[in-house]
C-alpha atoms as a PDB file:
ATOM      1  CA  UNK A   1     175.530 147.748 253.376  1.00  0.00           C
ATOM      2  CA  UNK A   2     171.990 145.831 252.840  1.00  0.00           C
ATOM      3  CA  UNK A   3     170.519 149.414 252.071  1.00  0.00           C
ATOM      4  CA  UNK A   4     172.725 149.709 249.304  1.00  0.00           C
ATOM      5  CA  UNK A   5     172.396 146.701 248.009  1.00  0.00           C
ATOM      6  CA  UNK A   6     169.177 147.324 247.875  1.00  0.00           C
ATOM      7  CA  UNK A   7     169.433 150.562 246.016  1.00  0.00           C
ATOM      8  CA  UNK A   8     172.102 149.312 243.416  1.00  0.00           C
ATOM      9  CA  UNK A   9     169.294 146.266 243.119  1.00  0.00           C
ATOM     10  CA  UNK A  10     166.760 148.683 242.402  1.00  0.00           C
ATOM     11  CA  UNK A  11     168.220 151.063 240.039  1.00  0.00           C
ATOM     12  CA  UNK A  12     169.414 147.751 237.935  1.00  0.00           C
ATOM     13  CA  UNK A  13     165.917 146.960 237.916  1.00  0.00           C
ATOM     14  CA  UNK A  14     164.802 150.288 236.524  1.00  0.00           C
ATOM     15  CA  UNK A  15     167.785 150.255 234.225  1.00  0.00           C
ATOM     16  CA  UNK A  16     166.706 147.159 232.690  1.00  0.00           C
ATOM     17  CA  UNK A  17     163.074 148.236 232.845  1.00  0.00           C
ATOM     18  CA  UNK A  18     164.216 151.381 230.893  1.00  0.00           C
ATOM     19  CA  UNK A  19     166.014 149.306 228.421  1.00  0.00           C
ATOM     20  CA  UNK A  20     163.043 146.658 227.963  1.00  0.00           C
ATOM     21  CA  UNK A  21     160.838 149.906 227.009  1.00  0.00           C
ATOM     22  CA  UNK A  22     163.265 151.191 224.578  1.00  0.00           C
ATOM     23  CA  UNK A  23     161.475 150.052 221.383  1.00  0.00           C
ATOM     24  CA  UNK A  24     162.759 151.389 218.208  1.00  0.00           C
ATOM     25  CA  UNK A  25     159.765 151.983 215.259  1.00  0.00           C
ATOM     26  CA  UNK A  26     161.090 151.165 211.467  1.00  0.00           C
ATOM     27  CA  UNK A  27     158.580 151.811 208.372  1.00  0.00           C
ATOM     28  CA  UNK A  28     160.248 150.000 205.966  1.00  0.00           C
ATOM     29  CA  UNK A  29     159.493 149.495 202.371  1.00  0.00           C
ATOM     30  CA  UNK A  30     160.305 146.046 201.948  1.00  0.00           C
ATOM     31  CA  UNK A  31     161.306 143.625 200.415  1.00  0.00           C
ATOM     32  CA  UNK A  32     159.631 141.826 203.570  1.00  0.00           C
ATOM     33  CA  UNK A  33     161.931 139.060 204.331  1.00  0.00           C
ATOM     34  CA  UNK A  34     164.638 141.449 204.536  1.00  0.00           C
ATOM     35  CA  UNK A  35     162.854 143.803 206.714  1.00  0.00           C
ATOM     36  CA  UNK A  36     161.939 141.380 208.989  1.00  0.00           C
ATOM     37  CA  UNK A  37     165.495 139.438 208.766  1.00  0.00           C
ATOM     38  CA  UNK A  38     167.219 142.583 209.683  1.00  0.00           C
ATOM     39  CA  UNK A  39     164.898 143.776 212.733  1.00  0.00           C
ATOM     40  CA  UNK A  40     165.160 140.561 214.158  1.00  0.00           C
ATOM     41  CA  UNK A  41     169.092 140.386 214.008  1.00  0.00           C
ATOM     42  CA  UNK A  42     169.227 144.190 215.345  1.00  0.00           C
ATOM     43  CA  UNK A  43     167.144 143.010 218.171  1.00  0.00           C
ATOM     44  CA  UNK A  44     169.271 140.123 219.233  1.00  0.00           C
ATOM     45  CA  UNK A  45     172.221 141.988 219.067  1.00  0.00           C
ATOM     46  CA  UNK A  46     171.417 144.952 220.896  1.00  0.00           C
ATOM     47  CA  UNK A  47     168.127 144.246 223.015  1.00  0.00           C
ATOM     48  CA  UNK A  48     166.349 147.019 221.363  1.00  0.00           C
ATOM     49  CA  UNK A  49     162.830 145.797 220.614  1.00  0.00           C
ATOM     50  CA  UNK A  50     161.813 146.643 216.590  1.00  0.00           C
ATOM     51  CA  UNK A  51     158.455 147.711 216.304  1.00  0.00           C
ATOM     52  CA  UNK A  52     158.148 146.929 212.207  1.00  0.00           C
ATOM     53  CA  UNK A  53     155.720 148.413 209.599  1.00  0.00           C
ATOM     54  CA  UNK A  54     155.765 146.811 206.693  1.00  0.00           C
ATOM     55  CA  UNK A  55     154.570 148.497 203.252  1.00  0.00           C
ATOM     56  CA  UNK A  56     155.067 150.071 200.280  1.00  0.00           C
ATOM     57  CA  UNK A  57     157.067 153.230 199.820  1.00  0.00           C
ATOM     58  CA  UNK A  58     153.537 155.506 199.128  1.00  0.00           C
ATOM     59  CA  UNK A  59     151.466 153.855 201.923  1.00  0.00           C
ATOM     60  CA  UNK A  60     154.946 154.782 204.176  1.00  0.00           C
ATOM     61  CA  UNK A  61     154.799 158.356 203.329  1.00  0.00           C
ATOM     62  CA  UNK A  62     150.875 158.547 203.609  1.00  0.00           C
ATOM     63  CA  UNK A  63     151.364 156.405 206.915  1.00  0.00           C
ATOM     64  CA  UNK A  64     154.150 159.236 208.116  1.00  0.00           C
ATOM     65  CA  UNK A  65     151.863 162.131 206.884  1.00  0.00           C
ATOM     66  CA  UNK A  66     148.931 161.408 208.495  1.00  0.00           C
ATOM     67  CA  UNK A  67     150.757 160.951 211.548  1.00  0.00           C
ATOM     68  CA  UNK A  68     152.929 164.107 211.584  1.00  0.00           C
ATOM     69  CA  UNK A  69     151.420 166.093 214.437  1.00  0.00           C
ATOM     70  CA  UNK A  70     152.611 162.599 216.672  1.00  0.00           C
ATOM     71  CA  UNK A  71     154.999 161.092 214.637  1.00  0.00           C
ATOM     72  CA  UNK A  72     155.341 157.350 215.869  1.00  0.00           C
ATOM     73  CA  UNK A  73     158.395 156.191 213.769  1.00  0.00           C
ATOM     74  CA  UNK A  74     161.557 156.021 213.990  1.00  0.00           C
ATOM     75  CA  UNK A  75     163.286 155.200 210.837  1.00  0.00           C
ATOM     76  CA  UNK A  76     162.404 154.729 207.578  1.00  0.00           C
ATOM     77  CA  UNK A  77     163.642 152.439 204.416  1.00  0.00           C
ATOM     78  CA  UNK A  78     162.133 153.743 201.238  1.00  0.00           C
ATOM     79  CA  UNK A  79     161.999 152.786 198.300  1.00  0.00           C
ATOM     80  CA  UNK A  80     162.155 156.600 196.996  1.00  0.00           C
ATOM     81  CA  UNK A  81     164.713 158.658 197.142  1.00  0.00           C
ATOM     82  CA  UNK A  82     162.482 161.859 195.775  1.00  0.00           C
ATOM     83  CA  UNK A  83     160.586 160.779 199.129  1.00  0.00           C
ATOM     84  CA  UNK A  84     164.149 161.031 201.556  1.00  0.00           C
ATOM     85  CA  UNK A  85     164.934 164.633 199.659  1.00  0.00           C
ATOM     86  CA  UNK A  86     161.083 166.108 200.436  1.00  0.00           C
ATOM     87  CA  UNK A  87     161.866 165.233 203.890  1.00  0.00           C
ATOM     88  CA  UNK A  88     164.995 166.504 203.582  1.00  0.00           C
ATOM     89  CA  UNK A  89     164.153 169.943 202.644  1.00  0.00           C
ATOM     90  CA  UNK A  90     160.769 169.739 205.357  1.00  0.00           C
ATOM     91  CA  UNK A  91     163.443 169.495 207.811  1.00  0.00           C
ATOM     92  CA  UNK A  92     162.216 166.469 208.892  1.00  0.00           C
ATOM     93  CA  UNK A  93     165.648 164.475 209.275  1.00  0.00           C
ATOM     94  CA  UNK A  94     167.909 163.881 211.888  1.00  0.00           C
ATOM     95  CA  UNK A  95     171.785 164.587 210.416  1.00  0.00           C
ATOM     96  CA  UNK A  96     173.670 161.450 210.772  1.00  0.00           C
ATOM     97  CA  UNK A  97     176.982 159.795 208.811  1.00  0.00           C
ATOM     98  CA  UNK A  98     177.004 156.438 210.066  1.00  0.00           C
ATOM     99  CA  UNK A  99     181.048 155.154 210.309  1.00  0.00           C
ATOM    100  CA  UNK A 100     179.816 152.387 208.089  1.00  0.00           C
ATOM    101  CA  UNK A 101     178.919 154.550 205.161  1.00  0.00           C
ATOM    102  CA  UNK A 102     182.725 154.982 204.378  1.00  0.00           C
ATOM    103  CA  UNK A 103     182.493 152.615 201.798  1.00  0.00           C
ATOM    104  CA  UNK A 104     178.806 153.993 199.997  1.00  0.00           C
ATOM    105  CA  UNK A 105     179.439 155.965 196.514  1.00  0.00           C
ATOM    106  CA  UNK A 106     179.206 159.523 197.483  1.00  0.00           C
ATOM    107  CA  UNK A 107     175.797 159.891 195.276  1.00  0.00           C
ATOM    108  CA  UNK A 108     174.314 157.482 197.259  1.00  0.00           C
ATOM    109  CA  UNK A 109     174.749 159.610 201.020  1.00  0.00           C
ATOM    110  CA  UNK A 110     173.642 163.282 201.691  1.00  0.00           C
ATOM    111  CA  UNK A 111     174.238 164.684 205.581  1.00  0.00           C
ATOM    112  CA  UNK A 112     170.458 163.458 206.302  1.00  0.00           C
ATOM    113  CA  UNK A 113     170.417 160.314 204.773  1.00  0.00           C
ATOM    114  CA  UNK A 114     171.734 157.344 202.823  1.00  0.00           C
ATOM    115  CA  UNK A 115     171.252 154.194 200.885  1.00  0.00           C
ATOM    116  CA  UNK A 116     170.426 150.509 202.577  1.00  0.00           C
ATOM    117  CA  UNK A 117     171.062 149.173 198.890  1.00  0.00           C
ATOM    118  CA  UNK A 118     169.698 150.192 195.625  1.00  0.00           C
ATOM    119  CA  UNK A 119     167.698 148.355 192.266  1.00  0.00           C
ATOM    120  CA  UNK A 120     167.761 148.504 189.029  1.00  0.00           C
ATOM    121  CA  UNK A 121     164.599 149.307 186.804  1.00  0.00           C
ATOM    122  CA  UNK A 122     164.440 146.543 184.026  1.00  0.00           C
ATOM    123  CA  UNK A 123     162.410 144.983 181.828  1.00  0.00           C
ATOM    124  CA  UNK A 124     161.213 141.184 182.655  1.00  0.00           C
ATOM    125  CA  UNK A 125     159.406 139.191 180.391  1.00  0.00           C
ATOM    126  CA  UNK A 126     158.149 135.765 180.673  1.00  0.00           C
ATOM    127  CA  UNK A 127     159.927 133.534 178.537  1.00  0.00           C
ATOM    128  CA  UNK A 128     157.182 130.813 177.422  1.00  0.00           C
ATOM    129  CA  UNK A 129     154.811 133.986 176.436  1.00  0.00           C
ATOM    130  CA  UNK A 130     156.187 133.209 172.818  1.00  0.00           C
ATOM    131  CA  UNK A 131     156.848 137.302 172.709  1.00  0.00           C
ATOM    132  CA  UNK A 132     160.720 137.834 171.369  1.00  0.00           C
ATOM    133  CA  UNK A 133     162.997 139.228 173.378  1.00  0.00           C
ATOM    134  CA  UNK A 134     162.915 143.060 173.874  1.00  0.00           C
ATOM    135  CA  UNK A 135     166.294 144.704 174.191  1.00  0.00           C
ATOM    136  CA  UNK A 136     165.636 148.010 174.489  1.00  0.00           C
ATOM    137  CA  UNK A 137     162.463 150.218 176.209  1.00  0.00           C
ATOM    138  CA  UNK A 138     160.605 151.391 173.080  1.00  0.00           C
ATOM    139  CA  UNK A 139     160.165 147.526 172.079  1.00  0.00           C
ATOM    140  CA  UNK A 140     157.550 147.487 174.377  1.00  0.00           C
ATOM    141  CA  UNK A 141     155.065 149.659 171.985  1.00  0.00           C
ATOM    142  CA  UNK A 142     156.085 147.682 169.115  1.00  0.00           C
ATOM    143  CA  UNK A 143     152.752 145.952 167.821  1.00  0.00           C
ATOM    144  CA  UNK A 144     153.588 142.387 168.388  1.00  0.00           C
ATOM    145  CA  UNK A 145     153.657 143.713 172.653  1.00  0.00           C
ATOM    146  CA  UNK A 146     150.126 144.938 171.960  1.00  0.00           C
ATOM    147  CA  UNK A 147     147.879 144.148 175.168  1.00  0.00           C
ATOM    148  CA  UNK A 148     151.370 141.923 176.509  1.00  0.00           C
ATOM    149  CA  UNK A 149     152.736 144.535 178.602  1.00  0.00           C
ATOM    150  CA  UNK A 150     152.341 145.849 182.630  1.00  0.00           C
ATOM    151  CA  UNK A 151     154.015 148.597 184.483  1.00  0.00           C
ATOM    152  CA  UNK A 152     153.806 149.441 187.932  1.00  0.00           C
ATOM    153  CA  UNK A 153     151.845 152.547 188.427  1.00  0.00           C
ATOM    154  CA  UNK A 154     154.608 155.534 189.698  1.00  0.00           C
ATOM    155  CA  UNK A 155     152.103 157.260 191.703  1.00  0.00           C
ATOM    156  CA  UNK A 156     151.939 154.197 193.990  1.00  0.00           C
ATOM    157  CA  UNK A 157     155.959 153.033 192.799  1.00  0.00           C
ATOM    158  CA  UNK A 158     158.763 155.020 194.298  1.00  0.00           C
ATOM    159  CA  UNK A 159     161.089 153.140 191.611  1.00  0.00           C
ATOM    160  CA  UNK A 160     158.434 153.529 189.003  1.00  0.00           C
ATOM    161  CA  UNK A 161     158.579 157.274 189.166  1.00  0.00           C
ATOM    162  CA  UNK A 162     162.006 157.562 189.599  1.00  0.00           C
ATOM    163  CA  UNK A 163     162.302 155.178 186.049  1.00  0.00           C
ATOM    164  CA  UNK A 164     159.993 157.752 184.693  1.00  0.00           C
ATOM    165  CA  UNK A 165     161.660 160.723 185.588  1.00  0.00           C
ATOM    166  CA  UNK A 166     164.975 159.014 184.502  1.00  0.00           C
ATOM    167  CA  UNK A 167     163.453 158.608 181.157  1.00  0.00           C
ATOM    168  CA  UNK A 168     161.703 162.477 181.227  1.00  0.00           C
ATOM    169  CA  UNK A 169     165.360 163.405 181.990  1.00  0.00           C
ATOM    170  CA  UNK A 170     167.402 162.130 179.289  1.00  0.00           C
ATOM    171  CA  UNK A 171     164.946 162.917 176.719  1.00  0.00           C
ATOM    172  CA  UNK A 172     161.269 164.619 177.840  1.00  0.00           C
ATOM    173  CA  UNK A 173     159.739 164.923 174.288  1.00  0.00           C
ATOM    174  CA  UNK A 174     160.736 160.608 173.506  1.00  0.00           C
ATOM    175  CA  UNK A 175     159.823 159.726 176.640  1.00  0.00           C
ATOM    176  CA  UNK A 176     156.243 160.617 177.095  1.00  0.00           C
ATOM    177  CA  UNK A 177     155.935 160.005 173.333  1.00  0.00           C
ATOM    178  CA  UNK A 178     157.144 156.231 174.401  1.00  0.00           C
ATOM    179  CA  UNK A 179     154.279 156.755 176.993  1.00  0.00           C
ATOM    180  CA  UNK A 180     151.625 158.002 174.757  1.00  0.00           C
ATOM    181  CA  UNK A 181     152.602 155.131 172.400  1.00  0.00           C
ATOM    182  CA  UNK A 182     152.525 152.508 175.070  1.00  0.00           C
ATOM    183  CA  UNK A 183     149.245 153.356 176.481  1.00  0.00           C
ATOM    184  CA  UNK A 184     147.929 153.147 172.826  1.00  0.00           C
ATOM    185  CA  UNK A 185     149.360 149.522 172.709  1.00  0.00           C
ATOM    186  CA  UNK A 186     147.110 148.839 175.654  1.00  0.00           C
ATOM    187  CA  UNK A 187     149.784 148.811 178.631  1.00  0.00           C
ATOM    188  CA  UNK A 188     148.221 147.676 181.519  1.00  0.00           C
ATOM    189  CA  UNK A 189     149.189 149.649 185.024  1.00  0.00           C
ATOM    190  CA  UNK A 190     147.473 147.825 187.829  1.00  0.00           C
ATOM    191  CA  UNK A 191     149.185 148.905 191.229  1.00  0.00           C
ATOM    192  CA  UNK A 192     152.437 148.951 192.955  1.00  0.00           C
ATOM    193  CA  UNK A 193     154.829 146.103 191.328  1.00  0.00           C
ATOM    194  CA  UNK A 194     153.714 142.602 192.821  1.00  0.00           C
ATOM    195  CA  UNK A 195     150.755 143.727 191.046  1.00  0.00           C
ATOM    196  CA  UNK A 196     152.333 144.661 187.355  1.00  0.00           C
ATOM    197  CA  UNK A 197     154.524 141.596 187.929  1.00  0.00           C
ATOM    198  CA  UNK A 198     152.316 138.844 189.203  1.00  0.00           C
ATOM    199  CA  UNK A 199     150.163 138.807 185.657  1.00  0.00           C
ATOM    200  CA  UNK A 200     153.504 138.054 183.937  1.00  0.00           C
ATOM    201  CA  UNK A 201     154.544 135.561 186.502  1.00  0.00           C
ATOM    202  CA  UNK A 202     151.234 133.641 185.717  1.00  0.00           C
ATOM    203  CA  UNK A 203     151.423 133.906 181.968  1.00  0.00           C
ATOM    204  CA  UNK A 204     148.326 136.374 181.670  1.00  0.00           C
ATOM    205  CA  UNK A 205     150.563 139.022 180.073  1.00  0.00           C
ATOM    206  CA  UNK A 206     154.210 138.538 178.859  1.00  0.00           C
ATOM    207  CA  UNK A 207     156.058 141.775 180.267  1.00  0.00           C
ATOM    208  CA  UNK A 208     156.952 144.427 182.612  1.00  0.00           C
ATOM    209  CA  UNK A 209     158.226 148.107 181.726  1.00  0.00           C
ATOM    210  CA  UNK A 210     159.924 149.089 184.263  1.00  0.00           C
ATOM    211  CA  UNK A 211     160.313 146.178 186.674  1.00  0.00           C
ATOM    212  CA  UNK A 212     162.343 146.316 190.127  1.00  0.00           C
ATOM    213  CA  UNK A 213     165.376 143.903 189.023  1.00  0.00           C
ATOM    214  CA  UNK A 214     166.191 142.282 192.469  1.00  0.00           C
ATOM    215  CA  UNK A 215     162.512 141.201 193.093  1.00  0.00           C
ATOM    216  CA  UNK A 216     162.313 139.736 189.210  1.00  0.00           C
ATOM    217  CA  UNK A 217     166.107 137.931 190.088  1.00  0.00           C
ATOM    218  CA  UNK A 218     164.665 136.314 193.242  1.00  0.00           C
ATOM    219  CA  UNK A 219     161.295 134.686 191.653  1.00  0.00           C
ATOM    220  CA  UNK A 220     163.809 133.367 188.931  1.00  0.00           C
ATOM    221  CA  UNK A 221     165.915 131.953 191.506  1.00  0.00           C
ATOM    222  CA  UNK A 222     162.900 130.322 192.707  1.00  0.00           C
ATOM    223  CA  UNK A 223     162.475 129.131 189.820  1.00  0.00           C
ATOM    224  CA  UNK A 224     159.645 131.548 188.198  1.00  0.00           C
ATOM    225  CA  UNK A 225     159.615 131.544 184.199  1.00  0.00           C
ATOM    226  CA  UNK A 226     160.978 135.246 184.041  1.00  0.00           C
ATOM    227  CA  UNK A 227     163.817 136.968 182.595  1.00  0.00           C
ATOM    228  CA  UNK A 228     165.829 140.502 183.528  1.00  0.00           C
ATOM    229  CA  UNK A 229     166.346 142.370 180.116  1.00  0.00           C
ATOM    230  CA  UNK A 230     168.892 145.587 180.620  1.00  0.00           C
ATOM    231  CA  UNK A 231     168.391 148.160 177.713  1.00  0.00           C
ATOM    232  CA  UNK A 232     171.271 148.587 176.028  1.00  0.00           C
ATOM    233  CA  UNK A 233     170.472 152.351 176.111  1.00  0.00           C
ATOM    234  CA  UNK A 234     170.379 152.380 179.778  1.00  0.00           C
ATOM    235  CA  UNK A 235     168.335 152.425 182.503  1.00  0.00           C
ATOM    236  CA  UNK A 236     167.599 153.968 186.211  1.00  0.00           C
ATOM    237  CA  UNK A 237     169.667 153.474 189.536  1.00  0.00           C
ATOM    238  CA  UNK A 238     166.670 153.514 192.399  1.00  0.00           C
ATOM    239  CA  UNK A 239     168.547 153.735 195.285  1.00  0.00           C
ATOM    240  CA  UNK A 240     166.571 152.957 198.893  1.00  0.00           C
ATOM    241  CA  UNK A 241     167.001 155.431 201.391  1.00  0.00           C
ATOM    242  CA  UNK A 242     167.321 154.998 205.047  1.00  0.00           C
ATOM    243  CA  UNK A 243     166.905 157.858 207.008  1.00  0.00           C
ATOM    244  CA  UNK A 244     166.283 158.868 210.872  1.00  0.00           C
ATOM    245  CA  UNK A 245     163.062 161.156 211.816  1.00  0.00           C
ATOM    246  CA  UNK A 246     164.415 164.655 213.962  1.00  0.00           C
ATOM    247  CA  UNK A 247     161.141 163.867 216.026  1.00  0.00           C
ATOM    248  CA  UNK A 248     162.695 159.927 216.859  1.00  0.00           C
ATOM    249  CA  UNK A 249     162.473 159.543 220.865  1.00  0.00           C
ATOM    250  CA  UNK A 250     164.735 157.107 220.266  1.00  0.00           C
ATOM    251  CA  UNK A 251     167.853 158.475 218.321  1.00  0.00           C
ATOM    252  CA  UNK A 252     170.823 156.489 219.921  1.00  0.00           C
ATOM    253  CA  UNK A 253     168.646 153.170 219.212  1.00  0.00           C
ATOM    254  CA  UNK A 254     168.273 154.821 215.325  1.00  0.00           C
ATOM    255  CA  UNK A 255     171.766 155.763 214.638  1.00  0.00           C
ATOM    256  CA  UNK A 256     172.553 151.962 216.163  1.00  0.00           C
ATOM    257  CA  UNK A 257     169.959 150.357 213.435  1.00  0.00           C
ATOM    258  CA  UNK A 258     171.477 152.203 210.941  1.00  0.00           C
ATOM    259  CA  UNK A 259     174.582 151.381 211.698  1.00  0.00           C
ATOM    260  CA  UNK A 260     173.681 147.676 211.669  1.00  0.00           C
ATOM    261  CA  UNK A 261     172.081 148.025 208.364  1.00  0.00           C
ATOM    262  CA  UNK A 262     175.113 149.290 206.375  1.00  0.00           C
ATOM    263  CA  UNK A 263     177.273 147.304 208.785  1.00  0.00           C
ATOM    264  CA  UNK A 264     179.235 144.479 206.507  1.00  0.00           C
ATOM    265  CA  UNK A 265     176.607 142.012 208.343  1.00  0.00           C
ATOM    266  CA  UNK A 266     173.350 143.881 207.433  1.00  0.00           C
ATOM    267  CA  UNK A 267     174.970 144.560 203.923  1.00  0.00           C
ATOM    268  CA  UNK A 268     175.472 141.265 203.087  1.00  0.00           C
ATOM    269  CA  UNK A 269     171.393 140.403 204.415  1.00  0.00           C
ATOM    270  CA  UNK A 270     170.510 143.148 201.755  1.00  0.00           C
ATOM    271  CA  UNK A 271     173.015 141.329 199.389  1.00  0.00           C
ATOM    272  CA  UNK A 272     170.890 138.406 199.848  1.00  0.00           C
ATOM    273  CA  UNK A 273     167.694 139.448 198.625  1.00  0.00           C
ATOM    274  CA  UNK A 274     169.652 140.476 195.380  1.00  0.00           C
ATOM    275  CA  UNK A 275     169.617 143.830 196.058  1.00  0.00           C
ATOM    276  CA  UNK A 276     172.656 146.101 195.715  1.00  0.00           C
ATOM    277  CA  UNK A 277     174.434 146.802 198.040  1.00  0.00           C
ATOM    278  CA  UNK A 278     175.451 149.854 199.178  1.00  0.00           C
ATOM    279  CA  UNK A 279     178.471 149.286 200.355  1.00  0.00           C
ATOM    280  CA  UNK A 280     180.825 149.078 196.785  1.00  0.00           C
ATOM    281  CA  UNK A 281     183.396 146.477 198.973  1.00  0.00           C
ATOM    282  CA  UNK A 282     180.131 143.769 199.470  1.00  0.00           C
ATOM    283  CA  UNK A 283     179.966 140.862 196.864  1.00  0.00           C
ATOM    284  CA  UNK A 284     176.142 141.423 194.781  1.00  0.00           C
ATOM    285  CA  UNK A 285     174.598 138.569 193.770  1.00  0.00           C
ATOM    286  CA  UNK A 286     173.396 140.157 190.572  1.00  0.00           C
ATOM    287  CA  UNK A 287     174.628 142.399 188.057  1.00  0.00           C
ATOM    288  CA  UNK A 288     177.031 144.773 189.745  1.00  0.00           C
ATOM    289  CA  UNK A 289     178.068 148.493 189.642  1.00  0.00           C
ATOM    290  CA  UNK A 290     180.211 148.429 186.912  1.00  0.00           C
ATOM    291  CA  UNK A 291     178.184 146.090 184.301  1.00  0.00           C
ATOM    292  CA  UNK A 292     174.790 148.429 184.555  1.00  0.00           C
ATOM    293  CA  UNK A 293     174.146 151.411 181.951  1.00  0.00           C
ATOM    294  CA  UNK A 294     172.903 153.951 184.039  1.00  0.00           C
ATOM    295  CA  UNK A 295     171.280 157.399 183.277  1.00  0.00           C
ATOM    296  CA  UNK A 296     172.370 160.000 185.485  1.00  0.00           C
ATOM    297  CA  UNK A 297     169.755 162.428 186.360  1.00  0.00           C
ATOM    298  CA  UNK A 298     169.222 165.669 189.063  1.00  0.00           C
ATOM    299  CA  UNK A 299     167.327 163.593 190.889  1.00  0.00           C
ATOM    300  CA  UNK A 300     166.359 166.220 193.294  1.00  0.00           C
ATOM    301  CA  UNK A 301     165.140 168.837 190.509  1.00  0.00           C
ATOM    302  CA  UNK A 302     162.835 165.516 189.096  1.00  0.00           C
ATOM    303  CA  UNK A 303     161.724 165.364 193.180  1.00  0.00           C
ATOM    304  CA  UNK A 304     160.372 168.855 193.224  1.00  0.00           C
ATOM    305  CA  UNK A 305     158.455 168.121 189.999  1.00  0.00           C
ATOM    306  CA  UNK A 306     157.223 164.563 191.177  1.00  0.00           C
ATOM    307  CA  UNK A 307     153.651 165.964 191.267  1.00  0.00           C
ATOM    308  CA  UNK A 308     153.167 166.979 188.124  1.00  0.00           C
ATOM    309  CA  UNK A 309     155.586 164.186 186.374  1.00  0.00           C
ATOM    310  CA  UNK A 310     152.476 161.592 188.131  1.00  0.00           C
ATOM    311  CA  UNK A 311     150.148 163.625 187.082  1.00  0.00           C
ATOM    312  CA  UNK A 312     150.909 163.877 183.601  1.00  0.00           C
ATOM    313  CA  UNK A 313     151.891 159.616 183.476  1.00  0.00           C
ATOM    314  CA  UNK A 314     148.264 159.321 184.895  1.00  0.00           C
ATOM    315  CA  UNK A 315     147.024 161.383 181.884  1.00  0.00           C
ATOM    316  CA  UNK A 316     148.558 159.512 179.732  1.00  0.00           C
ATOM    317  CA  UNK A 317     147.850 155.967 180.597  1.00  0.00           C
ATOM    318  CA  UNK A 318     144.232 156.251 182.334  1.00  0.00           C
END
């Protein structure tokens, strides 16, 4: 009897080893808090340990490609869904339909991957700037914006480019006309978008093309001088993809996380940071699905000509 106690001790021991060791790797393209809000709850309900990396949606693919002969991650939130399609087609994705995806618009879920949550793309302009209010995109090369506007750069933007190809979409010859004519009224494209929105947020230019809606909603409810301007003509759904690697060591612990994620508790965490949810049967706290003008694009024909649509934007606007 005492020699198997012993043994039923010991392979308890290595059981809970094995499950101590089990640490699940998430690139995630932010926004931070929520990253690090829902690794933390995933942890403490499951024991899974969440190693995090925490970056923008480029720096996550470079990150991933540099690494691909000993791929270290698990999962990955991005901010691009051009990015989840690539990988996609590589092959690179495990197939997974999470039970919690039941209520996610069909658009927004493919057999290899589907949305945390999804943005808008907006305008936001500071309100003491003395600029008027823009209402609609092409505002923005109007003279009086003249050397008053910022855009995050798309080649560093996963929203960005997909607002660009959104634009290229509905009409190509308008919209890099709109381009050409913004870059002649000085537009300004400094980085990813902290960096096109922070000079607006401290008054040192008065607007954004193309700003990420839920990260402009939260500095106003922090009380930031900033506004969220819609065009009336419409604008671009950027919906953030969470997907699991094929190469993931740790797929049970993957499919679990993304479970948790589009679970009605995670949902309501990404509802939080004023994101969309993707679940249509979570309360947003922002504008919702049926009060946003959307353009509806093939957004995986604009993902096989992502290359040359950044290419030509950097053209245009170096």
């Amino acid at each position: 009897m005492n020699k198997l106690v012993t043994f039923l001790a010991g392979s308890l021991l290595t059981a809970t080893t094995a499950i101590a060791a089990d640490t699940l790797t998430v690139y995630s393209a932010g926004p931070a808090p929520l990253s690090g809000a829902l690794a933390t709850a995933f942890e403490e309900k499951t024991g899974t340990k969440v190693e995090l990396f925490q970056s923008s949606a480029g720096k996550i693919m470079a990150r991933y490609q540099a690494e691909k002969s000993n791929p270290h991650v698990d999962v990955i939130i991005s901010a691009s869904w051009g990015d989840a399609l690539a990988l996609s087609e590589d092959s690179d994705l495990l197939p997974y339909q999470s039970p919690n995806a039941a209520n996610v618009p069909a658009a927004l879920k493919t057999p290899t991957f589907v949305a945390q949550g999804a943005a808008a793309l907006a305008i936001a302009y500071n309100p003491n700037s003395g600029l008027p209010k823009p209402a609609h995109w092409a505002d923005l090369a109007k003279v009086e914006y003249k050397g008053e506007v910022t855009m995050p750069d798309p080649t560093k933007s996963g929203s960005a480019l997909t607002l660009v190809q959104g634009l290229v979409a509905q009409n190509s010859d308008s919209a890099w006309q709109l381009f050409d004519d913004l870059a002649a009224n000085e537009l300004l494209v400094p980085g990813a978008n902290s960096a096109a929105l922070n000079p607006v947020l401290q008054g040192a230019k008065g607007v954004v093309f193309g700003a990420v809606d839920y990260i402009v909603l939260g500095a106003k409810n922090k009380g930031e001088a900033i506004e969220v301007v819609y065009p009336s003509e419409g604008t671009v759904l950027a919906p953030r993809p969470i997907m699991i690697l094929k190469s993931s060591k740790q797929q049970d612990s993957a499919k679990a996380f993304v479970d948790f994620v589009l679970s009605e508790e995670g949902q309501k965490m990404v509802a939080e940071q004023f994101i969309l949810p993707a679940r249509t049967d979570i309360q947003a706290k922002r504008p919702g699905w049926d009060e946003l003008t959307l353009i509806e694009f093939d957004m995986a024909a604009a993902a096989n000509d992502s290359a040359s649509t950044k290419e030509k934007f950097s053209q245009i606007t170096k």
